[in-house]
N, C-alpha and C. Protein backbone atom coordinates (compact mmCIF):
# COMPACT_ATOMS: atom_id res chain seq x y z
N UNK A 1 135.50 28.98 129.89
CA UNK A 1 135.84 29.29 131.26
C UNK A 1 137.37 29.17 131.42
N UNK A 2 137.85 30.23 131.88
CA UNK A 2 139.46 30.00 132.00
C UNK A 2 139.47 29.66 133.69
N UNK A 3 140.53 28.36 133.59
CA UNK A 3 140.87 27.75 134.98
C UNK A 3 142.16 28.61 135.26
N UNK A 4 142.02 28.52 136.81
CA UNK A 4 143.37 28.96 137.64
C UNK A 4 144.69 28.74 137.24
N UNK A 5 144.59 27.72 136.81
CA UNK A 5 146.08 27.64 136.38
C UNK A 5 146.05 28.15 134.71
N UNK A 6 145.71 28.64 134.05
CA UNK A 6 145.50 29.37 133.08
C UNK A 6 145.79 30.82 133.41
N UNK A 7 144.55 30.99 134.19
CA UNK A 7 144.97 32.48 134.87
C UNK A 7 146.12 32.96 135.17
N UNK A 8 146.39 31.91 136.22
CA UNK A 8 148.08 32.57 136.68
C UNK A 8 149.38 32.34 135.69
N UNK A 9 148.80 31.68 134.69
CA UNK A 9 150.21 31.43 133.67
C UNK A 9 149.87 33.03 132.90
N UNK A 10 148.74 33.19 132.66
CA UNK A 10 148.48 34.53 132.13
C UNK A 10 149.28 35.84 132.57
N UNK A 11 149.12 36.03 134.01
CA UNK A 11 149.46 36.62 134.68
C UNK A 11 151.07 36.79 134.69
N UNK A 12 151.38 36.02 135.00
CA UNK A 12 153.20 35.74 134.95
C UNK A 12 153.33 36.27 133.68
N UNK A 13 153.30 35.19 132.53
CA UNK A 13 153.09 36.00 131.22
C UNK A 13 153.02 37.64 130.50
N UNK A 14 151.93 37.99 131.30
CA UNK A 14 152.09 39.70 131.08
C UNK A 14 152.98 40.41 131.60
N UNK A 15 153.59 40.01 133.08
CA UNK A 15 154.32 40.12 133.46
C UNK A 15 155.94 40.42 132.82
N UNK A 16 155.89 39.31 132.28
CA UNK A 16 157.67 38.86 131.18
C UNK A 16 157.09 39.88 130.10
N UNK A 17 156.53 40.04 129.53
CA UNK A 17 156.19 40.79 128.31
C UNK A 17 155.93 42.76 128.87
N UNK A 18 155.82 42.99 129.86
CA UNK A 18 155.74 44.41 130.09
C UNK A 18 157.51 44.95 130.38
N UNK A 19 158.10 43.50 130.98
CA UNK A 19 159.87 43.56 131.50
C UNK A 19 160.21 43.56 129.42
N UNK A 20 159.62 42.82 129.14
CA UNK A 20 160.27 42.85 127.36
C UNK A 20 160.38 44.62 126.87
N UNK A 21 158.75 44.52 126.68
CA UNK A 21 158.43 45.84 126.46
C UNK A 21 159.42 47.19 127.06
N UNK A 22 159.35 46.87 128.20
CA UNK A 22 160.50 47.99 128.98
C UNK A 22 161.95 48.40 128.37
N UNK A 23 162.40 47.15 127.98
CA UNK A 23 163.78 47.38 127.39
C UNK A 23 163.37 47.59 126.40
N UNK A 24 162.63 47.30 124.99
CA UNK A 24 162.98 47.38 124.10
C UNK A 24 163.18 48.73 122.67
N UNK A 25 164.44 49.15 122.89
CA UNK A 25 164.94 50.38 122.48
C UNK A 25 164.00 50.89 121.05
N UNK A 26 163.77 49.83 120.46
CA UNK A 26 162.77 49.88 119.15
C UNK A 26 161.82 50.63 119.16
N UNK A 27 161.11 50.70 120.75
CA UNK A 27 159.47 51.07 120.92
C UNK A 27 159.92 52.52 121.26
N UNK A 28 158.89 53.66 121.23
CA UNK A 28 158.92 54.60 121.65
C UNK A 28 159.25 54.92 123.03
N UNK A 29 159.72 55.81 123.01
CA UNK A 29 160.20 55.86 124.94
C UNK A 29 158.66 56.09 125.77
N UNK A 30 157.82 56.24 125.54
CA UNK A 30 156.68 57.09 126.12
C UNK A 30 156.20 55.36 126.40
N UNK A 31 156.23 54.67 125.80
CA UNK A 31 155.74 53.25 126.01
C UNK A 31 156.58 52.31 126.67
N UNK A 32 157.80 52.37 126.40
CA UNK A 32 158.95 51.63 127.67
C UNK A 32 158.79 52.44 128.86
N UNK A 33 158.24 53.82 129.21
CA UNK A 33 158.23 54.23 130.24
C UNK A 33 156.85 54.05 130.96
N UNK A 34 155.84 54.08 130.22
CA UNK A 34 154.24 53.06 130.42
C UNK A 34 154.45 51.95 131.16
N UNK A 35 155.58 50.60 130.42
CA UNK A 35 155.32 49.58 131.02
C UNK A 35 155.97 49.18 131.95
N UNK A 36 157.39 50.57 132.40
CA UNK A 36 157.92 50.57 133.59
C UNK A 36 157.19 51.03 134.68
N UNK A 37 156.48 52.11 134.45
CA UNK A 37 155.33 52.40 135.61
C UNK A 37 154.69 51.50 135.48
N UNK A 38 153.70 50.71 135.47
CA UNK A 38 153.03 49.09 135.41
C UNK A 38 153.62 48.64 135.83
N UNK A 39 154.53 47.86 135.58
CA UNK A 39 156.02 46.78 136.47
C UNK A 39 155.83 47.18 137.60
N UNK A 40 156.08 48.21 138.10
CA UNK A 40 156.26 49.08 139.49
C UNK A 40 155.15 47.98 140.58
N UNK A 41 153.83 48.40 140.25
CA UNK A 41 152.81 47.88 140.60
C UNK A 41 152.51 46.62 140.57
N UNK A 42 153.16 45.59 139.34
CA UNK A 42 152.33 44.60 139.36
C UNK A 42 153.18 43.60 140.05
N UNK A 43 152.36 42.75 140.37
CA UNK A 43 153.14 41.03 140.91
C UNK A 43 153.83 40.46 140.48
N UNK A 44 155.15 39.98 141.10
CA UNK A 44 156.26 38.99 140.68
C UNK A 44 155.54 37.55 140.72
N UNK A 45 156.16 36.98 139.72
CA UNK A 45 156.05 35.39 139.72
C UNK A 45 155.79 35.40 141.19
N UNK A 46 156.60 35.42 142.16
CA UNK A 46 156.48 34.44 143.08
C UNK A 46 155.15 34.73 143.64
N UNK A 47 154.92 36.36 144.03
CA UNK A 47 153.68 36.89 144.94
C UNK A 47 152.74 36.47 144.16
N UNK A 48 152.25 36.11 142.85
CA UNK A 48 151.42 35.95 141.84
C UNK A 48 151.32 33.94 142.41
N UNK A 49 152.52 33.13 142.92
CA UNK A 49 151.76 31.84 142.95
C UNK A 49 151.79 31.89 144.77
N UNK A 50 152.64 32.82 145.36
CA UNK A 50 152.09 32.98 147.08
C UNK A 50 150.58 32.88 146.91
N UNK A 51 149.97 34.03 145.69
CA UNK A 51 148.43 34.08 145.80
C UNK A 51 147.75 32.66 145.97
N UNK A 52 147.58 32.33 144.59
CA UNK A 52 147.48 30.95 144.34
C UNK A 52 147.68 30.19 145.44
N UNK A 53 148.49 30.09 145.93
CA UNK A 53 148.98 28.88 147.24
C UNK A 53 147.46 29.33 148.58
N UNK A 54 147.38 30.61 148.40
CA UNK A 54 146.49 31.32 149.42
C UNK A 54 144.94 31.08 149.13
N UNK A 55 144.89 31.09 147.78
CA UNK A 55 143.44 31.34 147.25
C UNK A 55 143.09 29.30 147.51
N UNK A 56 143.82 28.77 147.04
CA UNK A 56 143.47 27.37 147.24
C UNK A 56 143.14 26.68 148.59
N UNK A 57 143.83 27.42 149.41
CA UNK A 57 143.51 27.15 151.32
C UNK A 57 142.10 27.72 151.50
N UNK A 58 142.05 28.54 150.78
CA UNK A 58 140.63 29.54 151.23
C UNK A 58 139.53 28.41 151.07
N UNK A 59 138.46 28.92 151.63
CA UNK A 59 137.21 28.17 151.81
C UNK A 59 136.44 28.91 150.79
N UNK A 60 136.19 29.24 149.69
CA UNK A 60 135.81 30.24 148.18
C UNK A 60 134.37 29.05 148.13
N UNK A 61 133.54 29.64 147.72
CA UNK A 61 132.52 29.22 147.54
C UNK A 61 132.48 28.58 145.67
N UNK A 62 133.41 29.71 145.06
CA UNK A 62 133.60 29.27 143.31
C UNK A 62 134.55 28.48 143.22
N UNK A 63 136.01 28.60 144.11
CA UNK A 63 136.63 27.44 144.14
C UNK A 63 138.08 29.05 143.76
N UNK A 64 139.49 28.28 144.05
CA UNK A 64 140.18 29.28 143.33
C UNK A 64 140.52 29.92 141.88
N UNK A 65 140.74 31.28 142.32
CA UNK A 65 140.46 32.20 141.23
C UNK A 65 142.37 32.32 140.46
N UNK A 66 143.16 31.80 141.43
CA UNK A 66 144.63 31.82 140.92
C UNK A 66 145.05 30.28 141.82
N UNK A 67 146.22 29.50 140.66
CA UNK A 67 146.90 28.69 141.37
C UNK A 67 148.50 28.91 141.50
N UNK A 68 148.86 27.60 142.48
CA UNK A 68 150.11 27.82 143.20
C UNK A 68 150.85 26.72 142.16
N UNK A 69 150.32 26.45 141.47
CA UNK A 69 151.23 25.45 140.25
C UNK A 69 150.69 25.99 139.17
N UNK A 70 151.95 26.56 137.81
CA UNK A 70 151.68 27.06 136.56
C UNK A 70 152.59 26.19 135.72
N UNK A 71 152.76 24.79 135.83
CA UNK A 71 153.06 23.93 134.87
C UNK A 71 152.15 23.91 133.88
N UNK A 72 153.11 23.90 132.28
CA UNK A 72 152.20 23.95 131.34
C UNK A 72 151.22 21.99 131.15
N UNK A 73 149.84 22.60 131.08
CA UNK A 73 148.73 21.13 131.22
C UNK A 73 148.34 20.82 130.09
């Protein structure tokens, strides 16, 4: 079972690695331009632990699905 704070370190994570991917002159352009369209769309660190901060207030019956702390545990 992956916990919330797993999740959202995940998340952030793919995050830094699609910004890697983007620059890196090595890769084909057709794929730095892939993970710039992606970037476009996806969540910054911060909106990614706003979630978290949100999902933990919630009244969730499973409990939260993202957290507002991604210190490594």
């Amino acid at each position: 079972m992956t916990l919330p704070h797993e999740r959202t370190r995940s998340l952030i994570q793919a995050r830094e690695l699609l910004q890697e991917l983007s620059k890196d002159s090595a890769l084909a352009e057709t794929i730095r331009k892939q993970a710039k369209a992606v970037l476009r769309h996806y969540p910054s660190k911060e909106e990614v632990l706003q979630i978290g901060k949100r999902d933990e207030m919630a009244d969730n019956v499973f409990g939260p699905l993202l957290s507002s702390d991604v210190e490594y545990r």
